[in-house]
N, C-alpha and C. Protein backbone atom coordinates (compact mmCIF):
# COMPACT_ATOMS: atom_id res chain seq x y z
N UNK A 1 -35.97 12.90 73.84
CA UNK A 1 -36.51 14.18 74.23
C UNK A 1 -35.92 14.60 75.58
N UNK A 2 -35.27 13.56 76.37
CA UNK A 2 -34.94 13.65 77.57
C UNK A 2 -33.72 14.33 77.59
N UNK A 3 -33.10 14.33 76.23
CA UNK A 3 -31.30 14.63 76.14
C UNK A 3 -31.84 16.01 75.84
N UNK A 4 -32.78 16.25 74.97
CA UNK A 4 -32.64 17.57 74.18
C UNK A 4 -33.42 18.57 75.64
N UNK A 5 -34.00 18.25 76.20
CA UNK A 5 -34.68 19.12 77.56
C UNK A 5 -33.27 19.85 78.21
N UNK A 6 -32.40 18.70 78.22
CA UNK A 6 -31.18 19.22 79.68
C UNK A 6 -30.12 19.87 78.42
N UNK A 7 -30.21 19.61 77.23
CA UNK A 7 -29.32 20.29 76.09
C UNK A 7 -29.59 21.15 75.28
N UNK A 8 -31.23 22.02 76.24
CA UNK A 8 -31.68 22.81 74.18
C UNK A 8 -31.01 23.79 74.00
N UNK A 9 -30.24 24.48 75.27
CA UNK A 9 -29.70 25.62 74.23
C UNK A 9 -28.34 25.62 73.66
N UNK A 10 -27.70 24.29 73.71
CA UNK A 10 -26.35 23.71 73.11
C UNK A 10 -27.01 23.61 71.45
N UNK A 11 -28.06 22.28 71.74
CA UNK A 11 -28.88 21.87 70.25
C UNK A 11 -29.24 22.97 69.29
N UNK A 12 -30.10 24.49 70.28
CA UNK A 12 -30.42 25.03 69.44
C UNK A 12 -28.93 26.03 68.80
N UNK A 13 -28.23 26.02 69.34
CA UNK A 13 -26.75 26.67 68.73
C UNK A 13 -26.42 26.02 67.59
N UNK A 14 -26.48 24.70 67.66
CA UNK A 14 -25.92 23.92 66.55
C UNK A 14 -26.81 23.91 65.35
N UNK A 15 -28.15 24.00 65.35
CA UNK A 15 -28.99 24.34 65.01
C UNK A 15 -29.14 25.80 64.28
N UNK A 16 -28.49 26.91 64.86
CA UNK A 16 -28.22 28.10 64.34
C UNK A 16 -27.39 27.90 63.55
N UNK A 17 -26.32 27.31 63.54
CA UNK A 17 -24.66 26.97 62.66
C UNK A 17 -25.51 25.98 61.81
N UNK A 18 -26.88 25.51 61.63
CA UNK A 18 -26.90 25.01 59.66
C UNK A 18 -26.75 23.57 60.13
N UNK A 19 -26.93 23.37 61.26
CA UNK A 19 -26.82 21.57 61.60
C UNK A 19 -28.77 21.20 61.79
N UNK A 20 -28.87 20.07 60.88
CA UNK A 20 -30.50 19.80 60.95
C UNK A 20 -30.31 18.61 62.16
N UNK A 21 -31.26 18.50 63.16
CA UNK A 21 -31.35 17.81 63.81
C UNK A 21 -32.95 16.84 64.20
N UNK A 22 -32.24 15.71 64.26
CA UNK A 22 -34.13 15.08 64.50
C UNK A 22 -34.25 14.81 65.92
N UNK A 23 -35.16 15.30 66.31
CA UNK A 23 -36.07 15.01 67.70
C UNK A 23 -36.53 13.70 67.62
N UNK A 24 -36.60 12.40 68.76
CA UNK A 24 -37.22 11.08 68.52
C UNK A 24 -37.39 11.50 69.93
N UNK A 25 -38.82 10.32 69.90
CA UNK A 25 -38.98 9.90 71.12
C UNK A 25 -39.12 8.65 71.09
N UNK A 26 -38.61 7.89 72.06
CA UNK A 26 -38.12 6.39 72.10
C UNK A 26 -38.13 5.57 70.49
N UNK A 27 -37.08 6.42 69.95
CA UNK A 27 -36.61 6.05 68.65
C UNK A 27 -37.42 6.40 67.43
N UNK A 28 -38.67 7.15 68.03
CA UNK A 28 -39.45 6.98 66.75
C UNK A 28 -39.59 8.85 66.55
N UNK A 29 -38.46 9.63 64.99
CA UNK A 29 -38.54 10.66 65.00
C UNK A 29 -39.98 11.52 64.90
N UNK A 30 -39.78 13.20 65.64
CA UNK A 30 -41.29 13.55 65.79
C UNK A 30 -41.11 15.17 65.57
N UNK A 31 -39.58 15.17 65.78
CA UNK A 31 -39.55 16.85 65.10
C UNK A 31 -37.98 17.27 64.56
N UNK A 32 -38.12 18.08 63.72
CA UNK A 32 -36.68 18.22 62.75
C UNK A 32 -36.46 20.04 63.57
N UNK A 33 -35.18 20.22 63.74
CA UNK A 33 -34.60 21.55 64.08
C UNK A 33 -33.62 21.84 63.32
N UNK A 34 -33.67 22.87 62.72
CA UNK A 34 -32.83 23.21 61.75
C UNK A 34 -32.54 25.21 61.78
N UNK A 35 -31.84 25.57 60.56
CA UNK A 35 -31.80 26.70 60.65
C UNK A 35 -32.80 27.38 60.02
N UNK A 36 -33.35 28.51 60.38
CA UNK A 36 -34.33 29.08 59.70
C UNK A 36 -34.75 29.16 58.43
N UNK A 37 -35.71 28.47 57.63
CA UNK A 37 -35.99 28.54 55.98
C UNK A 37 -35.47 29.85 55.37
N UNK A 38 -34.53 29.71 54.40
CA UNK A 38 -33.94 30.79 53.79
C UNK A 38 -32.58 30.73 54.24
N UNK A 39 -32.24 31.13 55.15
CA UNK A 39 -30.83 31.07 55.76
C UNK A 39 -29.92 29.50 55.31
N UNK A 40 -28.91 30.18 54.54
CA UNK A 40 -28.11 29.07 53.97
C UNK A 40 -26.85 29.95 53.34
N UNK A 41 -25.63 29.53 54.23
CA UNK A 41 -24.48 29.85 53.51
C UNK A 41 -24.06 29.68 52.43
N UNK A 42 -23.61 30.24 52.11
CA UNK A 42 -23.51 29.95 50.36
C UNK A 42 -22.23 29.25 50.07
N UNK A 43 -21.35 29.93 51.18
CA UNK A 43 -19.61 29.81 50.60
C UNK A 43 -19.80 28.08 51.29
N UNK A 44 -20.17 27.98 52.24
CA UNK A 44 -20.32 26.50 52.83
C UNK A 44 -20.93 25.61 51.73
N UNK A 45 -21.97 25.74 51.80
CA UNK A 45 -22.85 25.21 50.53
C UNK A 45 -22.01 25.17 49.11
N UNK A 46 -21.10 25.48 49.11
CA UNK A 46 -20.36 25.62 47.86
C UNK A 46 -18.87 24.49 47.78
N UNK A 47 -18.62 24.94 49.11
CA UNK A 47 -17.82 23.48 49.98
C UNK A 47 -18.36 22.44 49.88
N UNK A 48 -19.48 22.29 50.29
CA UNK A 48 -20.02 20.76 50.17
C UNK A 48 -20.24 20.27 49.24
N UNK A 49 -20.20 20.87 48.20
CA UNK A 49 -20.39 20.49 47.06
C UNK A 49 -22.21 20.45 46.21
N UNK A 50 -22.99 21.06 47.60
CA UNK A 50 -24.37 20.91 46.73
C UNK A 50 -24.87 21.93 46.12
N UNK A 51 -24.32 23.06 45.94
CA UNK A 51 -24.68 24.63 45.12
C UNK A 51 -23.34 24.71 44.21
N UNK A 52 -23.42 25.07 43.12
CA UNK A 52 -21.92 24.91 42.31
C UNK A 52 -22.16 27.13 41.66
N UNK A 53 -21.57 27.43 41.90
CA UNK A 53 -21.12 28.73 41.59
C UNK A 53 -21.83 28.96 40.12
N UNK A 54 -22.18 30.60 40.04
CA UNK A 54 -22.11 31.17 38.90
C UNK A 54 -21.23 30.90 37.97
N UNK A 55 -21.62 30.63 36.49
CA UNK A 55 -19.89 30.66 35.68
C UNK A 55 -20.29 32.11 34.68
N UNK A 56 -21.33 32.55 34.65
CA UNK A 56 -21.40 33.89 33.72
C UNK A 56 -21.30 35.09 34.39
N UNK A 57 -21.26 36.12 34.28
CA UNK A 57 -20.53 37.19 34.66
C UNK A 57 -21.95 38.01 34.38
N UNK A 58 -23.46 37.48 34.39
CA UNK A 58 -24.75 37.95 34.69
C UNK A 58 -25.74 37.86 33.68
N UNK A 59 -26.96 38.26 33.56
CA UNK A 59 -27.45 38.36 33.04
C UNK A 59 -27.63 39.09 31.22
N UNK A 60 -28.37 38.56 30.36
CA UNK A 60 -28.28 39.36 29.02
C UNK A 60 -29.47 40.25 29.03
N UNK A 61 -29.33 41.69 28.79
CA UNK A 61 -30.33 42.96 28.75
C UNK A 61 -31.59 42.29 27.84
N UNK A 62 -32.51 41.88 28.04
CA UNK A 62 -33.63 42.06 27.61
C UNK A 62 -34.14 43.07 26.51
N UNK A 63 -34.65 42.29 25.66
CA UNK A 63 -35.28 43.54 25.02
C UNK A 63 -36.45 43.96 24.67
N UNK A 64 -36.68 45.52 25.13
CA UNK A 64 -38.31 45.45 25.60
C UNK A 64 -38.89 45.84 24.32
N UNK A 65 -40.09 45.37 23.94
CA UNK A 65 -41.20 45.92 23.30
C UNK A 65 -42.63 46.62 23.42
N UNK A 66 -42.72 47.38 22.92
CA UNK A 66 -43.40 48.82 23.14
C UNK A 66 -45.28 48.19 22.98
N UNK A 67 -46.15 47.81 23.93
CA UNK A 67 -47.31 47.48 24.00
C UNK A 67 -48.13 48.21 23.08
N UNK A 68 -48.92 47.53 22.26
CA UNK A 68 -49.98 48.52 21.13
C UNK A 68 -51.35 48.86 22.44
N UNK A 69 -51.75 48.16 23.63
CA UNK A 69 -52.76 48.96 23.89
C UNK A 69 -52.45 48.49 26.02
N UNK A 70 -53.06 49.19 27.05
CA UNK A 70 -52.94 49.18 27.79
C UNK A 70 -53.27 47.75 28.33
N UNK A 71 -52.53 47.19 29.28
CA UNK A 71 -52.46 45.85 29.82
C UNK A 71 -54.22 45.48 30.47
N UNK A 72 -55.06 46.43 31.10
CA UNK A 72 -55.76 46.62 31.49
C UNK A 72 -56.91 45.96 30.21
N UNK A 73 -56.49 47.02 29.03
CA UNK A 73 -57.42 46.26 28.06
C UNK A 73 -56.98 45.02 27.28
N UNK A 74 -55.74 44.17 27.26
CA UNK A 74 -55.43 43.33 26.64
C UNK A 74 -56.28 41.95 27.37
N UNK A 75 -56.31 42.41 28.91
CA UNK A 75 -57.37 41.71 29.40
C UNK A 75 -58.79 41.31 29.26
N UNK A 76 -59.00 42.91 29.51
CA UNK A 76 -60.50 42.68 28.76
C UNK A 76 -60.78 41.91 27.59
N UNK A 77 -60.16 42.34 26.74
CA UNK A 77 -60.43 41.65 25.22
C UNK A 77 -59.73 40.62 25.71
N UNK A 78 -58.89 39.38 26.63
CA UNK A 78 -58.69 38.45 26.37
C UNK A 78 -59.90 37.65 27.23
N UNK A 79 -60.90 38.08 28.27
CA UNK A 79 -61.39 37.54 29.23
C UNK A 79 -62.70 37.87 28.02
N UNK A 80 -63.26 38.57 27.19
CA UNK A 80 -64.73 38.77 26.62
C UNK A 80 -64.32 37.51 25.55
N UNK A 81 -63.24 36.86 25.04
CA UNK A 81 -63.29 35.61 23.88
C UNK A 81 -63.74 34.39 24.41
């Protein structure tokens, strides 16, 4: 904790760039720094080998069907059985 006091705003840079880091205090870890939940490069992540690319060219159109009575009442009548 003593390194990361005189280094946080080096740590927290590296920390921005997608590097997870553990906090210990006298060896015994007590906090993880990382990049913000959600934030994750993709093209990197794709480098490393742990996200592997799209191979289809998207999704298939759905096909919708036309409801016989309002969602509102499919409820009702499923919550009165």
């Amino acid at each position: 904790m003593r390194d990361l006091k005189a280094t946080l705003s080096a740590v927290l840079q590296r920390a921005a760039a997608g590097e997870v880091i553990t906090v210990t205090d006298r060896g015994r870890p007590v906090a993880t720094l990382g990049p913000p939940l959600g934030a994750v490069d993709l093209q990197a992540a794709v480098a490393e080998g742990w996200v592997t690319p799209a191979t289809s060219s998207g999704l298939r159109q759905v096909r919708r069907f036309a409801a016989r009575m309002p969602v509102i009442d499919a409820l009702a009548e499923d919550r009165s059985e």
